[in-house]
Protein backbone atom coordinates (compact mmCIF):
# COMPACT_ATOMS: atom_id res chain seq x y z
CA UNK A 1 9.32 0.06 -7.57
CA UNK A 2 6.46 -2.10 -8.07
CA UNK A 3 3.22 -2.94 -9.54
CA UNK A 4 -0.77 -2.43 -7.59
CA UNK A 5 -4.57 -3.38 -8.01
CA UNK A 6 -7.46 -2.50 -6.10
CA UNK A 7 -10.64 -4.07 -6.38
CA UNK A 8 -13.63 -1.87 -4.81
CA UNK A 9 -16.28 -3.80 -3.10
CA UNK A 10 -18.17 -1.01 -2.60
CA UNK A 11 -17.96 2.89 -2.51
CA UNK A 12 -16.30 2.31 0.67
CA UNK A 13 -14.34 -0.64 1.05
CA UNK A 14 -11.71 -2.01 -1.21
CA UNK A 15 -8.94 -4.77 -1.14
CA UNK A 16 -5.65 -3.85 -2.73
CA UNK A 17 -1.97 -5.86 -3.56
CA UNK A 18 1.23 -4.64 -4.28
CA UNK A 19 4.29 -6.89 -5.60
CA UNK A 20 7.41 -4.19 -5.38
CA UNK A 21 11.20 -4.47 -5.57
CA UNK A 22 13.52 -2.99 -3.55
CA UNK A 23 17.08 -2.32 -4.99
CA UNK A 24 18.26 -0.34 -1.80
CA UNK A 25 17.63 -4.01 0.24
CA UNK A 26 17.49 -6.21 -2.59
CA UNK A 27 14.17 -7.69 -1.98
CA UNK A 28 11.17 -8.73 -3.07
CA UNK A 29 7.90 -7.47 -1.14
CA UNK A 30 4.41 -8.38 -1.33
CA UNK A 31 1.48 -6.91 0.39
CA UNK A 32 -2.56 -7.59 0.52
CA UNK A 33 -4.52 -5.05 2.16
CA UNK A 34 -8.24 -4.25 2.97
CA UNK A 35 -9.24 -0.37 2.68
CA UNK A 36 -12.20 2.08 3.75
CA UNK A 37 -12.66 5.28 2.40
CA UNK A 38 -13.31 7.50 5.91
CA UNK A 39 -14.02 10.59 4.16
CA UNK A 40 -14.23 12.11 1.04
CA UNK A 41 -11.80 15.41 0.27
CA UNK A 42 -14.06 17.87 -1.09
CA UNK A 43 -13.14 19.20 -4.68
CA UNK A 44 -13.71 22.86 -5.87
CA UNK A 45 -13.69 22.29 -9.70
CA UNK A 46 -16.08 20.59 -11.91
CA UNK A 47 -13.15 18.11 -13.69
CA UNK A 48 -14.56 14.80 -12.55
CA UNK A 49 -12.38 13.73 -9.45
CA UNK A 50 -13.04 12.69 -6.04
CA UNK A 51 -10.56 12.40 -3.32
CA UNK A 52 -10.42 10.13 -0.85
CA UNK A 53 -9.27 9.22 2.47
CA UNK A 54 -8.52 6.08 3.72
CA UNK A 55 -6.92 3.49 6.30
CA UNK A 56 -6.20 0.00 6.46
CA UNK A 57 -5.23 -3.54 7.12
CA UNK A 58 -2.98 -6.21 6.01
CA UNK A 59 0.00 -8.26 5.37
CA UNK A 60 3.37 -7.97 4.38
CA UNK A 61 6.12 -10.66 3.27
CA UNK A 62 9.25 -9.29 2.01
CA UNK A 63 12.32 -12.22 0.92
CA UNK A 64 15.18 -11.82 -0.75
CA UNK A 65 18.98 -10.99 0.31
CA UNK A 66 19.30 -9.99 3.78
CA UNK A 67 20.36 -6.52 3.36
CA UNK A 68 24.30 -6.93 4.26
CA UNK A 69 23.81 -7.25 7.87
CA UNK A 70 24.74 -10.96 9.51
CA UNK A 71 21.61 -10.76 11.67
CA UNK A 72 19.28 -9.48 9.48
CA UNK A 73 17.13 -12.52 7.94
CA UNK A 74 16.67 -12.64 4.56
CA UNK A 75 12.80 -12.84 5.30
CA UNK A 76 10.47 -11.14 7.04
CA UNK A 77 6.51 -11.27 7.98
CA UNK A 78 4.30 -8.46 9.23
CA UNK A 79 1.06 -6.33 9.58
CA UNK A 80 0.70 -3.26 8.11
CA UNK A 81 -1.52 -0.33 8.33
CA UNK A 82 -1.63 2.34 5.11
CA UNK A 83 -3.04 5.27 5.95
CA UNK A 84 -3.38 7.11 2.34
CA UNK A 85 -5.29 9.61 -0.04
CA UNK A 86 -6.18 8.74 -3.75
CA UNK A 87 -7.00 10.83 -6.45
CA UNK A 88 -9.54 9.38 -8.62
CA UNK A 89 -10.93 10.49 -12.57
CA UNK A 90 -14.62 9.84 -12.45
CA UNK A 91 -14.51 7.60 -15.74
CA UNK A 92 -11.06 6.01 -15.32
CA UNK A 93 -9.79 2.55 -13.70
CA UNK A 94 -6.45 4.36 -12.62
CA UNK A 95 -6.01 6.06 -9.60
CA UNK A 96 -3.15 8.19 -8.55
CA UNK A 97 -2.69 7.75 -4.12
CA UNK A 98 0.11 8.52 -1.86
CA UNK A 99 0.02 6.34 1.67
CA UNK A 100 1.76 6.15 4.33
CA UNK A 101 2.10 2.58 6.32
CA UNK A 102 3.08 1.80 9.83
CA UNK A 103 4.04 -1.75 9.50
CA UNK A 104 4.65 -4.54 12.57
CA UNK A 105 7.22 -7.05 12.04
CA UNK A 106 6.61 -10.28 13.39
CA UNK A 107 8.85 -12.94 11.82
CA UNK A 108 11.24 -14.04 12.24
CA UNK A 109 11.60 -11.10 15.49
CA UNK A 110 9.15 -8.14 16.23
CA UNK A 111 10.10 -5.30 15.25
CA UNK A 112 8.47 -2.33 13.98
CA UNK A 113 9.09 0.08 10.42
CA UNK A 114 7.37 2.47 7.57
CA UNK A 115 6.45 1.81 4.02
CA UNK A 116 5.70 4.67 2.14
CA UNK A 117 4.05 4.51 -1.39
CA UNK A 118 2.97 6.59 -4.48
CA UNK A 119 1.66 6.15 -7.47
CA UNK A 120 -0.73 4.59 -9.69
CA UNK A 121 -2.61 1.68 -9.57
CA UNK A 122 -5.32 0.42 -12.04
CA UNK A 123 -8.80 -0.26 -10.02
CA UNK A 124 -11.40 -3.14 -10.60
């Protein structure tokens, strides 16, 4: 569960952050990423939405309690990659997207993992 922005640079290329909680691990994550739109989806109907595709780059620190193992740290550092779609209203700073993120541990040991997200987030 967590909150997300997006700021939009251009019709392409956005940056986005995400400060979540997870109660599963009991921790605290926070991610910056920078987004391009590869493609749009094409939409049949004349409501006002475009749809579009997108991959990216970034960072993730997630902190907190170290998930009940001994030698799991209570920290950890990586890159991700989200990989999503969004669903955007044409005269609306909200946009609904579902991603999927390949992420690359790298402190305090590499290892490798998924986020997965969906939801809204408001757009600047």
């Amino acid at each position: 569960m967590g909150a997300t922005v997006s700021y939009r640079l251009d019709q392409a290329l956005a940056f986005q952050g995400m400060l979540g909680w997870s109660f599963g691990q009991r921790q605290l994550q926070v991610s910056a990423d920078a987004i391009y739109d590869v493609m749009e989806i094409p939409s049949d109907d004349d409501m006002g939405f475009s749809y579009p595709l997108y991959f990216g780059a970034g960072l993730r620190v997630r902190s907190g309690h170290p998930s009940g193992a001994a030698n799991r740290p209570g920290a950890t550092t990586g890159v991700r990659f989200p990989l999503g779609v969004g669903v955007i209203p044409d005269r609306s700073t909200v946009e609904v997207f579902f991603e999927l993120v390949p992420v690359m541990v790298f402190a305090p040991y590499i290892h490798g993992g998924w986020d997965a997200g969906l939801g809204g987030r408001i757009s600047f």
